[in-house]
N, C-alpha and C. Protein backbone atom coordinates (compact mmCIF):
# COMPACT_ATOMS: atom_id res chain seq x y z
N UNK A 1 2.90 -28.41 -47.14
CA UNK A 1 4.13 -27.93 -46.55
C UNK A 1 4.17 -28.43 -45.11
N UNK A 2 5.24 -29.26 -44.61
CA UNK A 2 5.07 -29.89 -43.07
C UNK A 2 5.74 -28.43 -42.05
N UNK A 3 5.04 -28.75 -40.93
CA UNK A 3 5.25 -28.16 -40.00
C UNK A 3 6.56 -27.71 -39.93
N UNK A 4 7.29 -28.44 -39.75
CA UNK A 4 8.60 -28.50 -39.35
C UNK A 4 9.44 -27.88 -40.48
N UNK A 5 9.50 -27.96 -41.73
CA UNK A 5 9.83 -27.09 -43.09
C UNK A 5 9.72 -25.33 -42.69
N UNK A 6 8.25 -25.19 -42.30
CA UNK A 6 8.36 -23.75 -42.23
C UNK A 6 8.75 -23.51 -41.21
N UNK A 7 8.88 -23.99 -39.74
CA UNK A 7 9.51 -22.93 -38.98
C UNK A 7 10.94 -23.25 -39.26
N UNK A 8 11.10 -24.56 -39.54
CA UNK A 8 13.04 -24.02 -40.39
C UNK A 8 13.21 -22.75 -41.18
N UNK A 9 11.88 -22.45 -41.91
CA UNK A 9 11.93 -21.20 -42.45
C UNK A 9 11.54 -19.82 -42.54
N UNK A 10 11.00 -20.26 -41.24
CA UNK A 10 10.54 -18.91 -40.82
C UNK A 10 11.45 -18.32 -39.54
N UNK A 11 12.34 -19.33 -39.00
CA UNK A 11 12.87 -18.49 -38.30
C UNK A 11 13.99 -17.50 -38.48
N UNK A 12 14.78 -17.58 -39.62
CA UNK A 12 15.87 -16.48 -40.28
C UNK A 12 15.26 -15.47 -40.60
N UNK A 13 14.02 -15.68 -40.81
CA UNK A 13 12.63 -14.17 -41.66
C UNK A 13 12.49 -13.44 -40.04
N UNK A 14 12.23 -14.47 -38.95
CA UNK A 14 11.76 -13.57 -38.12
C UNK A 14 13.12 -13.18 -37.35
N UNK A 15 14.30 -13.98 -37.22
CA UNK A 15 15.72 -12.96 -36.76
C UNK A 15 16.13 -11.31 -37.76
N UNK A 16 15.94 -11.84 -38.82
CA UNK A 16 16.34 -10.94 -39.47
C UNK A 16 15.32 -9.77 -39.27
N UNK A 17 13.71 -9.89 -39.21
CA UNK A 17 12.80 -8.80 -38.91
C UNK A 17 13.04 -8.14 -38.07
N UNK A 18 13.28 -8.95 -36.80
CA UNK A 18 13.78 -8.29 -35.33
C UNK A 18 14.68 -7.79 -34.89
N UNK A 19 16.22 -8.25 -35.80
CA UNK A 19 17.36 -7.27 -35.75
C UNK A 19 17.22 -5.60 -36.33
N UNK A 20 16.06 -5.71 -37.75
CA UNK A 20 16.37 -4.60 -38.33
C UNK A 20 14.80 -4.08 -37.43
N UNK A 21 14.16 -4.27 -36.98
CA UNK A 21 13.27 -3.92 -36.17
C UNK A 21 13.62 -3.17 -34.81
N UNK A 22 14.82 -4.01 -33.96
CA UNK A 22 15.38 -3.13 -32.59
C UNK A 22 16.17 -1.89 -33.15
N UNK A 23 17.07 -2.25 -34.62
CA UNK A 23 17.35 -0.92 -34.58
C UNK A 23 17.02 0.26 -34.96
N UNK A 24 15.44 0.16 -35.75
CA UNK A 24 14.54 1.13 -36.06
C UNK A 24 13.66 1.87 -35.37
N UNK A 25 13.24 0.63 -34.68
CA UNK A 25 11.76 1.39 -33.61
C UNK A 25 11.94 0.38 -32.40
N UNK A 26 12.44 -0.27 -32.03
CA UNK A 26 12.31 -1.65 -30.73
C UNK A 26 13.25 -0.81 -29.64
N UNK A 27 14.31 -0.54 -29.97
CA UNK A 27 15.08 0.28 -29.07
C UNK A 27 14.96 1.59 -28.70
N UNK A 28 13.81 2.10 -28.87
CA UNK A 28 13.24 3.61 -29.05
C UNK A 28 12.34 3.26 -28.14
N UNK A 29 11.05 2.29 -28.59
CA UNK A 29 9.88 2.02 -28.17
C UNK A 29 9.87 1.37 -26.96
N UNK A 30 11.28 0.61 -26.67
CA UNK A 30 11.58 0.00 -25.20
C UNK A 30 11.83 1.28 -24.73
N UNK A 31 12.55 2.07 -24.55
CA UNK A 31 13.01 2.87 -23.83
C UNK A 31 11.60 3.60 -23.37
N UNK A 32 10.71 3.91 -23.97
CA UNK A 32 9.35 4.51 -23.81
C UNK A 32 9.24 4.16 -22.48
N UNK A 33 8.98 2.34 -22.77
CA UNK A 33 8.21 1.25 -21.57
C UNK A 33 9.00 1.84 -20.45
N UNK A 34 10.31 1.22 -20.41
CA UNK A 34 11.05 1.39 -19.14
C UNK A 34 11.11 2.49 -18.83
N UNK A 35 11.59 3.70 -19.77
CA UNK A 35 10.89 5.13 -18.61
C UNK A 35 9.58 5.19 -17.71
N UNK A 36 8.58 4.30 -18.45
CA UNK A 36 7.18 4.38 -18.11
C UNK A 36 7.02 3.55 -16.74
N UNK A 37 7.47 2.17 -16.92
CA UNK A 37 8.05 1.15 -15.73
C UNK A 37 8.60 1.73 -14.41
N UNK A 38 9.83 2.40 -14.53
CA UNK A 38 10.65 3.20 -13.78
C UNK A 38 9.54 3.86 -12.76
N UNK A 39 9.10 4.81 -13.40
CA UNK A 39 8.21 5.88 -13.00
C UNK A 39 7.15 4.75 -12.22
N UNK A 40 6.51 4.11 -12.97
CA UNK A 40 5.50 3.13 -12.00
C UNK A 40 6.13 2.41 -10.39
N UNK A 41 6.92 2.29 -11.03
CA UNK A 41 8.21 1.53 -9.43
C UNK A 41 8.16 2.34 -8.73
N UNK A 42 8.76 3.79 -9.08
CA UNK A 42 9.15 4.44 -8.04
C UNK A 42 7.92 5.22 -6.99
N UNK A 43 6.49 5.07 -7.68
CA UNK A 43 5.59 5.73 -6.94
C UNK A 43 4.96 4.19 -5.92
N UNK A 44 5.55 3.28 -5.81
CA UNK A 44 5.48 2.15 -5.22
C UNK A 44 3.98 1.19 -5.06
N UNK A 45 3.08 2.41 -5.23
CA UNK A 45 1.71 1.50 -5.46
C UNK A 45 1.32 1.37 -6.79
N UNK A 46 1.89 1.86 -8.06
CA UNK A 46 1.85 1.56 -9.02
C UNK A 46 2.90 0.45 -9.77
N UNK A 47 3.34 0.10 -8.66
CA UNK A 47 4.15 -1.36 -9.31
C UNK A 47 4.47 -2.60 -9.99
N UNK A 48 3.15 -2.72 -9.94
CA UNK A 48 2.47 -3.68 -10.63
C UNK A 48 2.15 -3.08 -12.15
N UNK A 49 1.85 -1.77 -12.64
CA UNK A 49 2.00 -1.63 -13.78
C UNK A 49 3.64 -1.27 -14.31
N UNK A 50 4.33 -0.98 -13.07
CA UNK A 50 5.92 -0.81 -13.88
C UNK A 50 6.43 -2.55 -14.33
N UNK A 51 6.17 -3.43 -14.08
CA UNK A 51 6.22 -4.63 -14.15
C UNK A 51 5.51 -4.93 -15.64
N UNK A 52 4.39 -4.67 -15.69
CA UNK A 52 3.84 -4.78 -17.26
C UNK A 52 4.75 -4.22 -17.83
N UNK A 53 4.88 -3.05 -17.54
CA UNK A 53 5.36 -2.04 -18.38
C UNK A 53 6.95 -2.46 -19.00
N UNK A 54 8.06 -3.14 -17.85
CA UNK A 54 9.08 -3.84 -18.01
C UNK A 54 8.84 -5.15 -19.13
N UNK A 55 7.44 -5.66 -19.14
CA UNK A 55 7.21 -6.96 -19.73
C UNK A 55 6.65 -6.72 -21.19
N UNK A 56 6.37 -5.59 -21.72
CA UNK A 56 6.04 -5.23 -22.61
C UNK A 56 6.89 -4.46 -23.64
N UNK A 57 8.54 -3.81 -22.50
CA UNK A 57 9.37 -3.24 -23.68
C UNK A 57 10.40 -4.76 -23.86
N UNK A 58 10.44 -5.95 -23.05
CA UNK A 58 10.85 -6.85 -23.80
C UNK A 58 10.45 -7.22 -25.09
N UNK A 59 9.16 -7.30 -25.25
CA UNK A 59 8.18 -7.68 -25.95
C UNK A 59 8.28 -6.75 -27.36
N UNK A 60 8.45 -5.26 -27.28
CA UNK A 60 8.50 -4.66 -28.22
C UNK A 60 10.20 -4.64 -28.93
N UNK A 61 10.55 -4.58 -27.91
CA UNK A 61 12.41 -5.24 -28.22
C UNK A 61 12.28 -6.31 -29.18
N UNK A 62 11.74 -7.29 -29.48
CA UNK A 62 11.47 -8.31 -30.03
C UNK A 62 10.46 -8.88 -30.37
N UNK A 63 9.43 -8.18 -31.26
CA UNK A 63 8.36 -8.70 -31.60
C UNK A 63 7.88 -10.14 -32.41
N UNK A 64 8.98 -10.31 -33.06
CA UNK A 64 7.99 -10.99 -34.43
C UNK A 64 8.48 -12.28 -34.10
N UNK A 65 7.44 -13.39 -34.05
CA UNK A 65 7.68 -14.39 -33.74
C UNK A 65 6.97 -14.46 -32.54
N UNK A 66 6.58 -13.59 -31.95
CA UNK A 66 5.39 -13.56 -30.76
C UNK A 66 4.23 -12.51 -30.82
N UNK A 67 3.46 -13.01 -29.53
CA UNK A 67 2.16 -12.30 -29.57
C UNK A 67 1.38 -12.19 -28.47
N UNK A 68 0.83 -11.79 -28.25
CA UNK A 68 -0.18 -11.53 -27.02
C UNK A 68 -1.27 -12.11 -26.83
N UNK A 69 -1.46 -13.15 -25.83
CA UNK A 69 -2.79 -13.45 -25.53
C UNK A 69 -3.45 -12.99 -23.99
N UNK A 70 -5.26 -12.71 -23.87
CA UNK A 70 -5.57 -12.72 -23.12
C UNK A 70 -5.32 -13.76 -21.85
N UNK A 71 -4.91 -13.65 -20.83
CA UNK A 71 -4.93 -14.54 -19.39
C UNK A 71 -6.60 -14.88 -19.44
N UNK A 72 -6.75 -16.12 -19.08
CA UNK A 72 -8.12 -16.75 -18.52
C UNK A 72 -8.26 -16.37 -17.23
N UNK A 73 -7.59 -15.75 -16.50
CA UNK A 73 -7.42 -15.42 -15.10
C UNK A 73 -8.28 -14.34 -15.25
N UNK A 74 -7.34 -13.33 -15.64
CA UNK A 74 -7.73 -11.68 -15.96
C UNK A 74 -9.52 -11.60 -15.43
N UNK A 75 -9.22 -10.59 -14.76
CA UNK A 75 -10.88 -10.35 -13.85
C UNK A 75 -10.95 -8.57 -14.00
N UNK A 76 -11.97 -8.29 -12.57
CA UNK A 76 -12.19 -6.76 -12.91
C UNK A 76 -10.88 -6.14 -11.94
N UNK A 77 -9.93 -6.84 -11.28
CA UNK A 77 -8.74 -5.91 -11.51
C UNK A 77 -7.35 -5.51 -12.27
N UNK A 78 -8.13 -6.77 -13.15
CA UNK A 78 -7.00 -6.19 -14.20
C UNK A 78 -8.00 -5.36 -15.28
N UNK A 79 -9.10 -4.97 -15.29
CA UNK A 79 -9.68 -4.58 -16.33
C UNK A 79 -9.42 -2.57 -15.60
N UNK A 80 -9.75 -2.52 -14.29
CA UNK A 80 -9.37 -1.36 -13.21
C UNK A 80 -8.13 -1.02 -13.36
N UNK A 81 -7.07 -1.68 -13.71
CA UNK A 81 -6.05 -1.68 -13.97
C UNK A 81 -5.22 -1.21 -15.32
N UNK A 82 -6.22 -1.37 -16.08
CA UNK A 82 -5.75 -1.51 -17.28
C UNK A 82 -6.39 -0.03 -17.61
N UNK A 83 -7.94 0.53 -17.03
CA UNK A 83 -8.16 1.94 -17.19
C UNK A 83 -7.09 2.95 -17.06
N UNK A 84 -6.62 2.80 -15.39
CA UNK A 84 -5.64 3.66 -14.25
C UNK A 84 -4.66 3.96 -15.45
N UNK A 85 -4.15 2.50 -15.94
CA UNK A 85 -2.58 2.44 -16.46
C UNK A 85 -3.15 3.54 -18.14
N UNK A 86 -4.59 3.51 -18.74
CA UNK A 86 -4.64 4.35 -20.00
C UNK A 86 -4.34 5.30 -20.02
N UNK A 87 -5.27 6.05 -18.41
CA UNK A 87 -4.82 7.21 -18.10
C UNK A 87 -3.30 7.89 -17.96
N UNK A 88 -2.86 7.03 -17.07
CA UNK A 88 -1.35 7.28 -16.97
C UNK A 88 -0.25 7.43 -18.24
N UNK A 89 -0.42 6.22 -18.84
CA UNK A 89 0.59 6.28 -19.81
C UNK A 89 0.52 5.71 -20.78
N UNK A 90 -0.53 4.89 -20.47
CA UNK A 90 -1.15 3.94 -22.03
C UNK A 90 -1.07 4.64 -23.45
N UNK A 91 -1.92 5.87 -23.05
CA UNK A 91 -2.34 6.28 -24.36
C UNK A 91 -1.09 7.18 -25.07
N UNK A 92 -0.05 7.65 -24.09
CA UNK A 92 1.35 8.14 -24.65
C UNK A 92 1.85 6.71 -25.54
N UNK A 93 2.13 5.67 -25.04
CA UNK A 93 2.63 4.78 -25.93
C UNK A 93 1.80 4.71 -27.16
N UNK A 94 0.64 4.69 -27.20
CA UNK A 94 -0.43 4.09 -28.16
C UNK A 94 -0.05 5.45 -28.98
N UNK A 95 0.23 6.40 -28.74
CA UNK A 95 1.00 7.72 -29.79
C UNK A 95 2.02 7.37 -30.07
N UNK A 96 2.83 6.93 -29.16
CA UNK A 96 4.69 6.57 -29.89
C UNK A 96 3.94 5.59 -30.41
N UNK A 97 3.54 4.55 -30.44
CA UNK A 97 3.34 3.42 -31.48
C UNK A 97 3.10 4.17 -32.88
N UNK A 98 1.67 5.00 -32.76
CA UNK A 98 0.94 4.88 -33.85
C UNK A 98 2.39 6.42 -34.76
N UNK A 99 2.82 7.47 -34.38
CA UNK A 99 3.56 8.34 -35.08
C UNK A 99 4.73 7.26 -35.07
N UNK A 100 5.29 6.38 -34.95
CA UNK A 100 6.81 6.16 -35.41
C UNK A 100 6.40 5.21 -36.55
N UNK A 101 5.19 4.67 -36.72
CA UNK A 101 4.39 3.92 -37.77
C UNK A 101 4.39 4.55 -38.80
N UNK A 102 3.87 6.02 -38.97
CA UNK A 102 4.01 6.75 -40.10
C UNK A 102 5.14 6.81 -40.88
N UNK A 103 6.15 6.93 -40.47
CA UNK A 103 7.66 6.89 -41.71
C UNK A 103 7.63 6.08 -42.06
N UNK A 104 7.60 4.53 -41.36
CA UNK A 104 7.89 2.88 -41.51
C UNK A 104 6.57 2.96 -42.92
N UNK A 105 5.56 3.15 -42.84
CA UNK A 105 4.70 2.80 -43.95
C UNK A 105 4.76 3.74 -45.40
N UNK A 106 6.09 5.02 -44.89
CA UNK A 106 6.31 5.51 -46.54
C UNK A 106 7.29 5.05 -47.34
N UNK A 107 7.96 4.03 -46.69
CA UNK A 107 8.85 2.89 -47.58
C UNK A 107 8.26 1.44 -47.83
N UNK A 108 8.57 0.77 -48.65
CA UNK A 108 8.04 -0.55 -48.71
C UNK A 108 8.71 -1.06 -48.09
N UNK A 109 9.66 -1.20 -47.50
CA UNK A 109 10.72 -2.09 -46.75
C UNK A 109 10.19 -1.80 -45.30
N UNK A 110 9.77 -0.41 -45.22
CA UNK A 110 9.31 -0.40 -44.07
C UNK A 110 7.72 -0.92 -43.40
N UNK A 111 6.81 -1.22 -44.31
CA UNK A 111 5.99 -1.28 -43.96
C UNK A 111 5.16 -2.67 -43.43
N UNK A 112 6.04 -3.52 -42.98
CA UNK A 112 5.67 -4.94 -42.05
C UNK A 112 6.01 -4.03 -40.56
N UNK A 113 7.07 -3.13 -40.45
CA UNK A 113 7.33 -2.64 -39.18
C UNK A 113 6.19 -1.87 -39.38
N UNK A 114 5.74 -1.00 -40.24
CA UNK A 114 4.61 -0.16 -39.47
C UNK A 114 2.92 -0.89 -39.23
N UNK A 115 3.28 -2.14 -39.35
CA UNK A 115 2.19 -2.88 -39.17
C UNK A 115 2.60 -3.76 -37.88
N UNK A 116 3.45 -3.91 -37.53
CA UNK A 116 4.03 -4.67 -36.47
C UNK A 116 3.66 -3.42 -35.11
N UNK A 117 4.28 -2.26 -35.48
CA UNK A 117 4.13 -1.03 -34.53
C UNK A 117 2.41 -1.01 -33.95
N UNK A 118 1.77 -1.01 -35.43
CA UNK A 118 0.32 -0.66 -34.87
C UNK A 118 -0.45 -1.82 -34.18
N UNK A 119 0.09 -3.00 -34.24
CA UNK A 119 0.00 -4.79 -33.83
C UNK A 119 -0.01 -4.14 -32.16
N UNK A 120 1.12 -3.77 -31.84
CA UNK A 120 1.55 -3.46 -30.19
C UNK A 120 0.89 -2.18 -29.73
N UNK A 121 -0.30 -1.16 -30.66
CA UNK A 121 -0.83 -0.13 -29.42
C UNK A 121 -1.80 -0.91 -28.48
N UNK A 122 -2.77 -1.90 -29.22
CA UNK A 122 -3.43 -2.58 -28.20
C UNK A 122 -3.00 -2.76 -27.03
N UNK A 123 -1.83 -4.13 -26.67
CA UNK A 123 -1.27 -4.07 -25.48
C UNK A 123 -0.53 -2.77 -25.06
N UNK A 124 -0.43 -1.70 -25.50
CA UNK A 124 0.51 -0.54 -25.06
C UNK A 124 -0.74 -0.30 -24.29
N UNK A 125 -1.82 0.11 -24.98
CA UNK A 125 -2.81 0.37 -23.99
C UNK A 125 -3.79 0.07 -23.03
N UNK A 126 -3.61 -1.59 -22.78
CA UNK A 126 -4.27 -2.13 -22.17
C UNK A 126 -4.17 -3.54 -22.14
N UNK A 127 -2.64 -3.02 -20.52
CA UNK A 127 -1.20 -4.54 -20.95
C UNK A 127 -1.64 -5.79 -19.66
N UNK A 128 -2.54 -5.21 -18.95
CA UNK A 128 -2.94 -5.83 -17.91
C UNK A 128 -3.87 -6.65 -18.31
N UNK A 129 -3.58 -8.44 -17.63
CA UNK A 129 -4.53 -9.61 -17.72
C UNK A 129 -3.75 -10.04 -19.46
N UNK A 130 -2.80 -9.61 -20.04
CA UNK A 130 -2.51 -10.43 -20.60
C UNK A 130 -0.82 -11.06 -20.87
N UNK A 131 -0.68 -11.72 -21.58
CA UNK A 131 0.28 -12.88 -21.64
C UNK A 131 1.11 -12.77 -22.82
N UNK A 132 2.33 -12.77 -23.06
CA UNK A 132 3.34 -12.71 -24.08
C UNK A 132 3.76 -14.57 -24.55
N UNK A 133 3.29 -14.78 -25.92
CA UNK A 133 4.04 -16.37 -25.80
C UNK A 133 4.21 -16.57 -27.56
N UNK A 134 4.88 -17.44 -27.82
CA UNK A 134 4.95 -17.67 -29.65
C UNK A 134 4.20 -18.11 -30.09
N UNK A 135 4.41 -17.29 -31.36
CA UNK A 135 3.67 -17.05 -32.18
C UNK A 135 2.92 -18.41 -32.99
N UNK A 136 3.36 -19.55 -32.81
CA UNK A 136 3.26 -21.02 -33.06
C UNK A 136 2.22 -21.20 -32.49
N UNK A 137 1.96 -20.38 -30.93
CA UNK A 137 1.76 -21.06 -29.80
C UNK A 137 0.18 -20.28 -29.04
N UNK A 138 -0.23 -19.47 -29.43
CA UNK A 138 -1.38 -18.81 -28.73
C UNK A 138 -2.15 -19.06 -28.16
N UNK A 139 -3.09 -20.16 -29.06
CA UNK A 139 -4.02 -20.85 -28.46
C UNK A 139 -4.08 -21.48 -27.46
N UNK A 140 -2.53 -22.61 -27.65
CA UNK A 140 -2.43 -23.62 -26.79
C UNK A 140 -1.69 -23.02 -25.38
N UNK A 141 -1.47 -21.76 -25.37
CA UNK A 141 -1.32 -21.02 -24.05
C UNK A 141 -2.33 -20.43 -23.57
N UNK A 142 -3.30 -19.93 -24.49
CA UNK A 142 -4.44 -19.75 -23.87
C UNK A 142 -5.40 -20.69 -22.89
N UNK A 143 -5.24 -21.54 -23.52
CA UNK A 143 -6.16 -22.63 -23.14
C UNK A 143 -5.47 -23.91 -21.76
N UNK A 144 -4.32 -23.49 -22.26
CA UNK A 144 -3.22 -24.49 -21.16
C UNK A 144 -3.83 -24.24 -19.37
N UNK A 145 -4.04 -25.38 -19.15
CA UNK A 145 -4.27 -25.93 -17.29
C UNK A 145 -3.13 -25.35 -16.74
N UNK A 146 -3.21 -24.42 -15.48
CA UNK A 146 -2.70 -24.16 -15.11
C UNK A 146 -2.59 -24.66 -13.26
């Protein structure tokens, strides 16, 4: 099967996942982030996680067809970072992830979303030092000279 065949055909699979995806759990699960974001902004030294936090309900807005890789950068303040942010609010998302998963997996139609949901507690809980890019594409963003 050439390259070029499947993502002709994979990309209507992954519009169509992601339309019926924002209006199930993506538009719920963003709203989480950006309340969470908001709140990080406004206490002004936590800004830097309202910024993840903004970069991650894009991300859940539109999952499929992308993915998360570790930054080669990422050191011990994003690892300090990524504790602070569990405490704070990580582990609330990593609950909205994992309970809005439960309905999605008592239908069969639903259950790529409740596998997609449980795909995103990782970064819900620990969004710092890493990188959003397609799904084609991981490696070669990982590894890309910067």
């Amino acid at each position: 099967m050439p390259s070029g065949w499947h993502a002709w055909f994979m990309k209507p699979i992954q519009l169509v996942l992601n339309i019926l995806w924002l209006v199930f759990v993506g538009f719920w699960m963003a709203l989480g982030y950006i309340v969470a974001g908001i709140i990080c902004c406004i206490l002004i030294i936590t800004i830097p996680w309202g910024i993840a936090s903004f970069r991650i309900a894009t991300y859940v807005l539109w999952p499929f067809g992308r993915t998360t890789v570790e930054k080669p950068s990422a050191g011990v303040g994003s690892m300090i970072g990524n504790i602070i942010w569990f405490i704070v609010a990580g582990w609330w998302l990593a609950l909205g992830h994992l309970f809005t998963s439960i309905p999605l997996f008592i239908s069969i139609i639903g259950i790529p979303f409740g596998w997609a949901n449980l795909k995103l507690i990782p970064v819900s809980l620990f969004p710092l030092g890493r990188e959003i890019v397609d799904s084609d594409q991981p490696f070669a963003a990982r590894y890309a000279p910067r």
